[in-house]
PDB file of N, CA and C in Angstrom:
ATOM      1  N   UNK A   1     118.412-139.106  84.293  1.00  0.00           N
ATOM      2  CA  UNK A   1     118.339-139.801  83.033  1.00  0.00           C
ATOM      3  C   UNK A   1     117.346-140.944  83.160  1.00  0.00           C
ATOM      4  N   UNK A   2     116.439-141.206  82.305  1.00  0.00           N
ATOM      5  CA  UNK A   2     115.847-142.372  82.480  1.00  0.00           C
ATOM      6  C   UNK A   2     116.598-143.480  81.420  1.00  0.00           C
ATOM      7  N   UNK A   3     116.999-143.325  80.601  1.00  0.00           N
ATOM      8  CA  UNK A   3     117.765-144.715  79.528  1.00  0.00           C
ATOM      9  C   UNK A   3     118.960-144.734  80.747  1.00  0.00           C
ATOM     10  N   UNK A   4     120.560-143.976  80.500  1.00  0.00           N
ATOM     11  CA  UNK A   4     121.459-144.779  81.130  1.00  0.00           C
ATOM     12  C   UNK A   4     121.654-143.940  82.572  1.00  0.00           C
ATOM     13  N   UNK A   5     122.655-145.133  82.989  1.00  0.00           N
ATOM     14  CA  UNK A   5     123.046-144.784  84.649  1.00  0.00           C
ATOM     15  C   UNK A   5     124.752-144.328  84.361  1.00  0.00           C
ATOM     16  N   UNK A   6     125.192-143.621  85.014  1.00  0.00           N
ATOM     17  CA  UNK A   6     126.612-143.196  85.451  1.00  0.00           C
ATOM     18  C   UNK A   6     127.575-143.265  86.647  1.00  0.00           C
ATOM     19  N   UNK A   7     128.585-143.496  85.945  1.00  0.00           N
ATOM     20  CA  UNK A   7     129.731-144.443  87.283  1.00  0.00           C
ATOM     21  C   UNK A   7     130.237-142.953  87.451  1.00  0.00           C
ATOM     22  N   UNK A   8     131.012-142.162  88.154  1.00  0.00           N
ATOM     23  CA  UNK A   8     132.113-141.407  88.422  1.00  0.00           C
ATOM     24  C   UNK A   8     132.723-142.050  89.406  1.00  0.00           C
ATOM     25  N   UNK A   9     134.227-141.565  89.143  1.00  0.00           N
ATOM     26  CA  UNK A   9     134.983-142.148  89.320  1.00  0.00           C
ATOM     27  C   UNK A   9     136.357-140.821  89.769  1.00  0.00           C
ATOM     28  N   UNK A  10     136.418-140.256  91.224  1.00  0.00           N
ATOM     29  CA  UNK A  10     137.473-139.045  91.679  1.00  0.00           C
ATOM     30  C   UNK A  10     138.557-139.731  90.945  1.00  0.00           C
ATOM     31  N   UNK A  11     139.662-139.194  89.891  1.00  0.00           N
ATOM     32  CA  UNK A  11     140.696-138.827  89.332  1.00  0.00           C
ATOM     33  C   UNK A  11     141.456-138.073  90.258  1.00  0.00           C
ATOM     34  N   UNK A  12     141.171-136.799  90.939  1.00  0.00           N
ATOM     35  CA  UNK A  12     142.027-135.932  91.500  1.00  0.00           C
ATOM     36  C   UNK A  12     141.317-134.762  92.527  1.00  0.00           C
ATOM     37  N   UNK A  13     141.668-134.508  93.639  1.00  0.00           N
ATOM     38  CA  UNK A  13     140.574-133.554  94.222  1.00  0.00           C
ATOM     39  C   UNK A  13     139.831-134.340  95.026  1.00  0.00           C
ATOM     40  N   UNK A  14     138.382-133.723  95.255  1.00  0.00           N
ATOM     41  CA  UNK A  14     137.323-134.018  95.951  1.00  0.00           C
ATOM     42  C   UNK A  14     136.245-133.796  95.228  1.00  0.00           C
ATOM     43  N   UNK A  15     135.094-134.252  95.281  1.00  0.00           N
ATOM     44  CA  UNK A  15     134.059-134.249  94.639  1.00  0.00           C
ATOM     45  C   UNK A  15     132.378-134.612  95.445  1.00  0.00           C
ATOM     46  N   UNK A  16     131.961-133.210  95.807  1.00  0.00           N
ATOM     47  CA  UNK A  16     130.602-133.630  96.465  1.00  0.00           C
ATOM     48  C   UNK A  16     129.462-133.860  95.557  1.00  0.00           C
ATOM     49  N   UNK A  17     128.601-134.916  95.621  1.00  0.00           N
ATOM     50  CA  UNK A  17     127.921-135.833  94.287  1.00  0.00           C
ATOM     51  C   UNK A  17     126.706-135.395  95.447  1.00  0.00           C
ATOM     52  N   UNK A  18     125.472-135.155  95.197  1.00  0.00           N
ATOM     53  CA  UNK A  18     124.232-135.175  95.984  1.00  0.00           C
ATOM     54  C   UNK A  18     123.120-135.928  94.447  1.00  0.00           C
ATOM     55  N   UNK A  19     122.621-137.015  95.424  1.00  0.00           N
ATOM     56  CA  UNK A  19     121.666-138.275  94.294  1.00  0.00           C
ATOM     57  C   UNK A  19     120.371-138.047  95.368  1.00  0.00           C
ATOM     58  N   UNK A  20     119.478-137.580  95.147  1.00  0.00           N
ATOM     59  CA  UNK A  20     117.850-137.902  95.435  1.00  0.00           C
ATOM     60  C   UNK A  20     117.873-136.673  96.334  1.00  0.00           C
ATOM     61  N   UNK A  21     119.027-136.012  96.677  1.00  0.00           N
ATOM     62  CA  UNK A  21     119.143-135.197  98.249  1.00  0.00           C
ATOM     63  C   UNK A  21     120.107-135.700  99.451  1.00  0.00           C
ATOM     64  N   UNK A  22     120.447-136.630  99.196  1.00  0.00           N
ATOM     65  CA  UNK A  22     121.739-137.389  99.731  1.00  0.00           C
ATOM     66  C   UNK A  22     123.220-136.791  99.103  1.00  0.00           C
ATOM     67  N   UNK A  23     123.875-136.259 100.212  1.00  0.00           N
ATOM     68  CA  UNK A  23     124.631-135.693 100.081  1.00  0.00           C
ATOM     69  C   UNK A  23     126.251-136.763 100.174  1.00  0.00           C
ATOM     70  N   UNK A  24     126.847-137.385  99.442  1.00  0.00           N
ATOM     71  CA  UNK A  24     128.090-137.900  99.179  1.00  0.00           C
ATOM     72  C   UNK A  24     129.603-136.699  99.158  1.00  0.00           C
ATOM     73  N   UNK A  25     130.516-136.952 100.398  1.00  0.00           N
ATOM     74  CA  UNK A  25     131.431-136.200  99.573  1.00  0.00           C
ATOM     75  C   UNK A  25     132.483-137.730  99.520  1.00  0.00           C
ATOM     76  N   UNK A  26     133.329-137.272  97.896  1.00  0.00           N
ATOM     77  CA  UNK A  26     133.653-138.229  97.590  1.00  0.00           C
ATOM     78  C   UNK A  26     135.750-137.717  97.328  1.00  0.00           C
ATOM     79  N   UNK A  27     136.632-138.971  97.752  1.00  0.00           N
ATOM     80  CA  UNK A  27     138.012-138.153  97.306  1.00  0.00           C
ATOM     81  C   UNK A  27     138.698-139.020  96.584  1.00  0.00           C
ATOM     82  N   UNK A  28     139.729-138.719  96.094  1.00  0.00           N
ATOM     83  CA  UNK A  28     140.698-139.216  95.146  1.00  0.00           C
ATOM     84  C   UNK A  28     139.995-140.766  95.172  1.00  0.00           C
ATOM     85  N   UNK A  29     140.017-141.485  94.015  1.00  0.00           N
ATOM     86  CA  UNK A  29     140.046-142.982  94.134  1.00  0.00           C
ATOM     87  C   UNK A  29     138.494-143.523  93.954  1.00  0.00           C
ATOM     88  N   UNK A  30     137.800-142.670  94.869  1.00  0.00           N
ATOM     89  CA  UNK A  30     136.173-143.223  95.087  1.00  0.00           C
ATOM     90  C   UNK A  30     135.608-143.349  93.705  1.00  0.00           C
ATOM     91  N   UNK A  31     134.226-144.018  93.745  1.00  0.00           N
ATOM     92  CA  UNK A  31     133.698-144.672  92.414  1.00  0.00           C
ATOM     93  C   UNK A  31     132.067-144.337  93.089  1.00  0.00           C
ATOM     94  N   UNK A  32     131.373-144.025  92.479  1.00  0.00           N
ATOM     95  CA  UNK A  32     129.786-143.974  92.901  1.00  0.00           C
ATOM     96  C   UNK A  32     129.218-143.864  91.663  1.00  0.00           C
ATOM     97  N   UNK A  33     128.119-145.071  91.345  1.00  0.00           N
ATOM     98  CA  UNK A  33     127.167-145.184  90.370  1.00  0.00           C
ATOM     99  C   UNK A  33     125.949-144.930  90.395  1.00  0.00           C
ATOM    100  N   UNK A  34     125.290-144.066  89.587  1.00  0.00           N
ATOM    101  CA  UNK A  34     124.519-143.278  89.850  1.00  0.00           C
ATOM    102  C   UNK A  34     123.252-143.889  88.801  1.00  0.00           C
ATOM    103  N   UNK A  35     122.102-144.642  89.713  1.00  0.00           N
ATOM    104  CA  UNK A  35     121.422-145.520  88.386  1.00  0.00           C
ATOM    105  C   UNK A  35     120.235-144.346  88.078  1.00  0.00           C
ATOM    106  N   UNK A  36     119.975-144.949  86.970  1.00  0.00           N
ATOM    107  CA  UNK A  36     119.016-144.201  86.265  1.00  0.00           C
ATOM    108  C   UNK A  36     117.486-143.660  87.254  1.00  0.00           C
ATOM    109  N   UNK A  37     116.997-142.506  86.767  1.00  0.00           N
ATOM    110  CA  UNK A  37     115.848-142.022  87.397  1.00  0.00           C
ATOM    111  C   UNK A  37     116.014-141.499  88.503  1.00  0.00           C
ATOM    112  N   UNK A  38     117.467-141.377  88.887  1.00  0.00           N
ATOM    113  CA  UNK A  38     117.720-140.672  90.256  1.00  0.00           C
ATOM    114  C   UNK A  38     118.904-139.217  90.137  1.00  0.00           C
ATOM    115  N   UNK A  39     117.726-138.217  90.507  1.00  0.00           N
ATOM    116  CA  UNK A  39     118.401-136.760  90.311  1.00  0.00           C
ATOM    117  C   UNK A  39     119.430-136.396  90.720  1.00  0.00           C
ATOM    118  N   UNK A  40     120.381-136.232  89.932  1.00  0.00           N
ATOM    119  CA  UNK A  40     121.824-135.856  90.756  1.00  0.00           C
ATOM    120  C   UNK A  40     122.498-134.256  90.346  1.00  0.00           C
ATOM    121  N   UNK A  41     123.574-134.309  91.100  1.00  0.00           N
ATOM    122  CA  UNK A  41     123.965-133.243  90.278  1.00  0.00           C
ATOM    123  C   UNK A  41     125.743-133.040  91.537  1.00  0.00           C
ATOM    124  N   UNK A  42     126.097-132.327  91.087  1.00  0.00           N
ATOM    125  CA  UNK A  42     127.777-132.665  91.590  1.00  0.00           C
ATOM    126  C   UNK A  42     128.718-130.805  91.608  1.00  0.00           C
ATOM    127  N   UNK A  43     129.532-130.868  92.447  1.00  0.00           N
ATOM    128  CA  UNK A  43     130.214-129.625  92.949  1.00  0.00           C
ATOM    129  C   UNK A  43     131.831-130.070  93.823  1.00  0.00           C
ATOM    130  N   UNK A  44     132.734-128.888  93.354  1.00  0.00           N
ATOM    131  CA  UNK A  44     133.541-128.812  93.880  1.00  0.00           C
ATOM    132  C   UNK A  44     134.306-127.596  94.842  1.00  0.00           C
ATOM    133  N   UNK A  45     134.567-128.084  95.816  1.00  0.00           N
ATOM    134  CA  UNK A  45     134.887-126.631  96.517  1.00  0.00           C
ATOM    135  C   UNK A  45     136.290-126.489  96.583  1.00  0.00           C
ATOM    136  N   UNK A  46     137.282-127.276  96.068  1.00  0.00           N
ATOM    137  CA  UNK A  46     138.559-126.981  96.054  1.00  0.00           C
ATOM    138  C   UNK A  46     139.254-127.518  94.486  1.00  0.00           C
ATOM    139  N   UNK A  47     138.190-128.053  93.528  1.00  0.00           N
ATOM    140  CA  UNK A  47     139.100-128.263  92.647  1.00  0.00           C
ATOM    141  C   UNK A  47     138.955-129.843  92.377  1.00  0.00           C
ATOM    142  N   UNK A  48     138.250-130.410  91.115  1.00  0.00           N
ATOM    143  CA  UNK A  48     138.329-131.474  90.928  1.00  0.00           C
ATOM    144  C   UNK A  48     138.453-132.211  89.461  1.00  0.00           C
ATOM    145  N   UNK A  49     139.204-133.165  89.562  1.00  0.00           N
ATOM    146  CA  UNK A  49     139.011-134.117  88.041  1.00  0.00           C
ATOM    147  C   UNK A  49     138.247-135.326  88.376  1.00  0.00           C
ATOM    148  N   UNK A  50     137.419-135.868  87.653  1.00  0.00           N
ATOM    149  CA  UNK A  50     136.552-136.734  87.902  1.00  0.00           C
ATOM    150  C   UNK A  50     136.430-137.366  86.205  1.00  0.00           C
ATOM    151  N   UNK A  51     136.256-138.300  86.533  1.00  0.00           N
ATOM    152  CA  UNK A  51     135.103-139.427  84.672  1.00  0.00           C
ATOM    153  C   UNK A  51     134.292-139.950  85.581  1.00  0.00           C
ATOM    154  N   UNK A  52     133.737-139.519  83.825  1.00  0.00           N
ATOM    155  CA  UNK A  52     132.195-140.248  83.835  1.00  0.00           C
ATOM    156  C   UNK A  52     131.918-141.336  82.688  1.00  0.00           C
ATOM    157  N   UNK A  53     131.766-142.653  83.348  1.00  0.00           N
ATOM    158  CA  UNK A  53     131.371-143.624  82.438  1.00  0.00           C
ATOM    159  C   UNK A  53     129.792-144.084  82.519  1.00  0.00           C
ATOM    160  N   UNK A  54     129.313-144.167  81.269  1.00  0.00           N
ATOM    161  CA  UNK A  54     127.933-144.262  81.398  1.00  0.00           C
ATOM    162  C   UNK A  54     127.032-145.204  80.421  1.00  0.00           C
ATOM    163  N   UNK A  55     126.011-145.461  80.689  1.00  0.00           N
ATOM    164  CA  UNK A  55     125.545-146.467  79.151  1.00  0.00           C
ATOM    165  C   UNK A  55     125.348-145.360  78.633  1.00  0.00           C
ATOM    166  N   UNK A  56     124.721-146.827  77.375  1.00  0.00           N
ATOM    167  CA  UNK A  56     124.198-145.768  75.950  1.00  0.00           C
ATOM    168  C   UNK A  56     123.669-144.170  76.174  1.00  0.00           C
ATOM    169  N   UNK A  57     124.387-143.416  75.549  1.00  0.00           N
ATOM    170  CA  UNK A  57     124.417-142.139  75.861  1.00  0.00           C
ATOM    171  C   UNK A  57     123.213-141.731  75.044  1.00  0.00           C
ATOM    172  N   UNK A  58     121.820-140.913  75.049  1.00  0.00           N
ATOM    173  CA  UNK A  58     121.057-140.176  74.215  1.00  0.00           C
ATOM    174  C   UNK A  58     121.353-138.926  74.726  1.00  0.00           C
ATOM    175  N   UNK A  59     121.105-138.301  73.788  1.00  0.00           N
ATOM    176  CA  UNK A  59     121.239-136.343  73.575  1.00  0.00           C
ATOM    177  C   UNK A  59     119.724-135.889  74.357  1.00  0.00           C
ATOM    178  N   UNK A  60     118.825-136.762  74.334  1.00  0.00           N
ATOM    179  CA  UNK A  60     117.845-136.651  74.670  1.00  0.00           C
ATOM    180  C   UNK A  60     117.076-137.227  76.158  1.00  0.00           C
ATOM    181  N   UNK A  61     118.275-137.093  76.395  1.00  0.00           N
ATOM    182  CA  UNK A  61     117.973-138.200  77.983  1.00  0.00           C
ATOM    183  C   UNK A  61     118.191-137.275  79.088  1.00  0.00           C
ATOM    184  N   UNK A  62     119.035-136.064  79.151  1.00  0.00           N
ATOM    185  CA  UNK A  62     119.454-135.421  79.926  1.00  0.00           C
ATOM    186  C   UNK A  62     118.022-133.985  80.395  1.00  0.00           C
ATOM    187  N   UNK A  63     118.163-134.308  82.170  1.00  0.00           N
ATOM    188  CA  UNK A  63     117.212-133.488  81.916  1.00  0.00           C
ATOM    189  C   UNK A  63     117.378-132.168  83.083  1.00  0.00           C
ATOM    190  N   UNK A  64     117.253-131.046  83.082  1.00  0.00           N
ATOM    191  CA  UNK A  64     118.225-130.249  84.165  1.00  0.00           C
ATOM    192  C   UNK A  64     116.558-129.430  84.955  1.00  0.00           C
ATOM    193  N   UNK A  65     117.346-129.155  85.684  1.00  0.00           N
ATOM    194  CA  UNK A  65     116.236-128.083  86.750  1.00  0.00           C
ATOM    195  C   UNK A  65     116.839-126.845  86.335  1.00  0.00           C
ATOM    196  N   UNK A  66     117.972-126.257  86.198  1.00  0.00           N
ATOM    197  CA  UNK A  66     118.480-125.310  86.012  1.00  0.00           C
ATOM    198  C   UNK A  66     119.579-125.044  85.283  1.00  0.00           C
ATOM    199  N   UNK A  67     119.451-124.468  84.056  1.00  0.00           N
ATOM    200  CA  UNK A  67     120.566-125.025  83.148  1.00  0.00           C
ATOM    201  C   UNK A  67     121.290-123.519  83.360  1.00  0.00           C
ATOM    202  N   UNK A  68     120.293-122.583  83.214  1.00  0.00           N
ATOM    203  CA  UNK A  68     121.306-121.149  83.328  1.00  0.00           C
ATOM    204  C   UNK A  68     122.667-121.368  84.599  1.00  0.00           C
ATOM    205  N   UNK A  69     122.568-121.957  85.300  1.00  0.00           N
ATOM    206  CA  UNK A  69     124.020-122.149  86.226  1.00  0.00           C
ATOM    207  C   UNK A  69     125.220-122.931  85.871  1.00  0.00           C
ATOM    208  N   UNK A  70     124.921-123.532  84.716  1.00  0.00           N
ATOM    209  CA  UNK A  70     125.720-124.422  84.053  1.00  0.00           C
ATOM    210  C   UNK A  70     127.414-123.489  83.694  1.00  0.00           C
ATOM    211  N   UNK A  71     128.118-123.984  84.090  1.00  0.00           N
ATOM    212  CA  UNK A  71     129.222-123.221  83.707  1.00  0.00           C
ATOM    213  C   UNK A  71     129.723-123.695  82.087  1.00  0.00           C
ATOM    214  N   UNK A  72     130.644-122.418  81.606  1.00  0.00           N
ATOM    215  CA  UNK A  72     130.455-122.685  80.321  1.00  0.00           C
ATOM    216  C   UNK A  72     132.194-122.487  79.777  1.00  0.00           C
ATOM    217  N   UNK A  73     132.877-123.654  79.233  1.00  0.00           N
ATOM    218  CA  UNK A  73     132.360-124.363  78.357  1.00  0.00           C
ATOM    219  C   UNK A  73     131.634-125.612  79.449  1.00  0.00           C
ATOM    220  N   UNK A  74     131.098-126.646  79.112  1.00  0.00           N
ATOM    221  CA  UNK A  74     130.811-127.721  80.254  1.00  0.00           C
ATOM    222  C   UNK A  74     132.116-128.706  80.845  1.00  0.00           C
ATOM    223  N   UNK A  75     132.832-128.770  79.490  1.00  0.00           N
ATOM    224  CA  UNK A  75     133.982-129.549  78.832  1.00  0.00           C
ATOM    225  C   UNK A  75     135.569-129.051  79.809  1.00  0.00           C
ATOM    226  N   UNK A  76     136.005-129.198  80.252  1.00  0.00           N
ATOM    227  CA  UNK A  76     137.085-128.312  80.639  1.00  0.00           C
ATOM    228  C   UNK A  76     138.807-128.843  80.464  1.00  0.00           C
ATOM    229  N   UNK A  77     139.578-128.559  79.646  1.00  0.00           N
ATOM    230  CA  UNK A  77     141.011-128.889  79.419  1.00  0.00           C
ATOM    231  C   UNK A  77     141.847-128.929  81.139  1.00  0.00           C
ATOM    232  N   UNK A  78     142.516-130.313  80.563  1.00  0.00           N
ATOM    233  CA  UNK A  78     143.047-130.154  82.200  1.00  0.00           C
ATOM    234  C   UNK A  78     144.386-130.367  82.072  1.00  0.00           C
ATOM    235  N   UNK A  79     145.534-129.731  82.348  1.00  0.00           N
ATOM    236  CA  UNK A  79     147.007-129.927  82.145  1.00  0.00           C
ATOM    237  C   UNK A  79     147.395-130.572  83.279  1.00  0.00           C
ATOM    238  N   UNK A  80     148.138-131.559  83.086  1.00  0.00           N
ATOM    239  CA  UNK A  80     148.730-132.312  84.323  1.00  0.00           C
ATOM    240  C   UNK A  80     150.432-131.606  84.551  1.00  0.00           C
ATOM    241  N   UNK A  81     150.759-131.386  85.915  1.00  0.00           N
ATOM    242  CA  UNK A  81     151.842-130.927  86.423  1.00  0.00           C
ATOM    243  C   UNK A  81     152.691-131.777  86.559  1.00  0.00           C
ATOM    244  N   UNK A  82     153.691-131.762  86.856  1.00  0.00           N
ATOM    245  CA  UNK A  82     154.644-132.627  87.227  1.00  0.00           C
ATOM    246  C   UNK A  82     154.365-132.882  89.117  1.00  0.00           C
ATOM    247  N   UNK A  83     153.657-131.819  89.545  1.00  0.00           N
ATOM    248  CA  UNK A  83     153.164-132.351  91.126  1.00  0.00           C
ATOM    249  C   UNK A  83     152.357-133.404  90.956  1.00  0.00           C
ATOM    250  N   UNK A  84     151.423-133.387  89.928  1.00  0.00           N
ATOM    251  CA  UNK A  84     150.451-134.324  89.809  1.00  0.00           C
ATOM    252  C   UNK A  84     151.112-135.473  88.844  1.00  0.00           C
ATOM    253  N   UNK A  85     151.745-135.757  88.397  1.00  0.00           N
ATOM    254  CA  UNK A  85     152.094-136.977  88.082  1.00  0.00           C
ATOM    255  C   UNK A  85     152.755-137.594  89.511  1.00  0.00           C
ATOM    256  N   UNK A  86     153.961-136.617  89.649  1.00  0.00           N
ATOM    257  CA  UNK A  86     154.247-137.415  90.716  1.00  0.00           C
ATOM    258  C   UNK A  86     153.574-137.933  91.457  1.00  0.00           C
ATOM    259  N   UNK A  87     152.588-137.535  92.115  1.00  0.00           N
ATOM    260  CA  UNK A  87     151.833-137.925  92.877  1.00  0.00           C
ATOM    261  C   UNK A  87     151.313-139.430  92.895  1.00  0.00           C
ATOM    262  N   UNK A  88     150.636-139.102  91.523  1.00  0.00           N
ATOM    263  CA  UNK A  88     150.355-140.818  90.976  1.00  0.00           C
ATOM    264  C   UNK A  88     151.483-141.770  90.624  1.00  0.00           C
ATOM    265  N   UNK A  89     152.756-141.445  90.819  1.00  0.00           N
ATOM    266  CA  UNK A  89     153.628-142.528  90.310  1.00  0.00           C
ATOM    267  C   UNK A  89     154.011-143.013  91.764  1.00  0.00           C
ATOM    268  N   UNK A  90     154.072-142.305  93.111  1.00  0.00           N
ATOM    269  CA  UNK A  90     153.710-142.645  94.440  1.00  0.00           C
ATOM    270  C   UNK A  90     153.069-143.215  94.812  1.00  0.00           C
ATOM    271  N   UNK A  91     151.508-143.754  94.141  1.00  0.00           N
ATOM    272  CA  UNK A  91     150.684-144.685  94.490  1.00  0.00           C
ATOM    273  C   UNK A  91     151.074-146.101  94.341  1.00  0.00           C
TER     274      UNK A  91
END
C-alpha cells in the first residue's frame, strides 16, 4: 500500500506474515505493523484468526502480484466454540 500501513494483531492460531522477504511467524497475542510501501503478504498452516487495523482505507491502494491465488470468499465467518472461549476466559 502506499497511503495506509496495517497493524495485525494473532486473535487465535498462528500466523506466518513475510514483509520485504522477511519471514515472521507470529502466535496467539502478537501484534506486527506493517508500514506502508512494504510488500507483504500472510499464510497459515494450521488455522488462523487474525485483525487487521489500518489507516485510511482506499479501494485503490491495494496492490497484488498474484491475485488468481486469492482464496475466495476473502472474508471468512468464524464461529467461536465453547473450547475457544474457554480458552480466553483462562487468560
Amino acid at each position: 500500500h502506499k497511503i495506509r500501513e496495517e497493524t495485525f494483531t494473532v486473535l487465535y492460531g498462528d500466523l506466518t506474515l513475510v514483509c520485504d522477504g522477511v519471514v515472521k511467524n507470529m502466535k496467539k497475542g502478537e501484534t506486527v505493523t506493517v508500514s506502508r510501501g512494504v510488500k507483504n503478504s500472510f499464510f497459515s498452516e494450521t488455522g488462523c484468526v487474525f485483525e487487521e487495523i489500518s489507516t485510511t482505507h482506499r479501494k485503490a491502494d491495494s496492490f497484488y502480484s498474484n491475485e488468481n491465488g486469492f482464496v475466495c470468499p476473502r472474508k471468512t465467518k468464524v464461529y467461536l466454540t465453547e473450547d475457544i472461549l474457554k480458552e480466553y476466559a483462562e487468560l
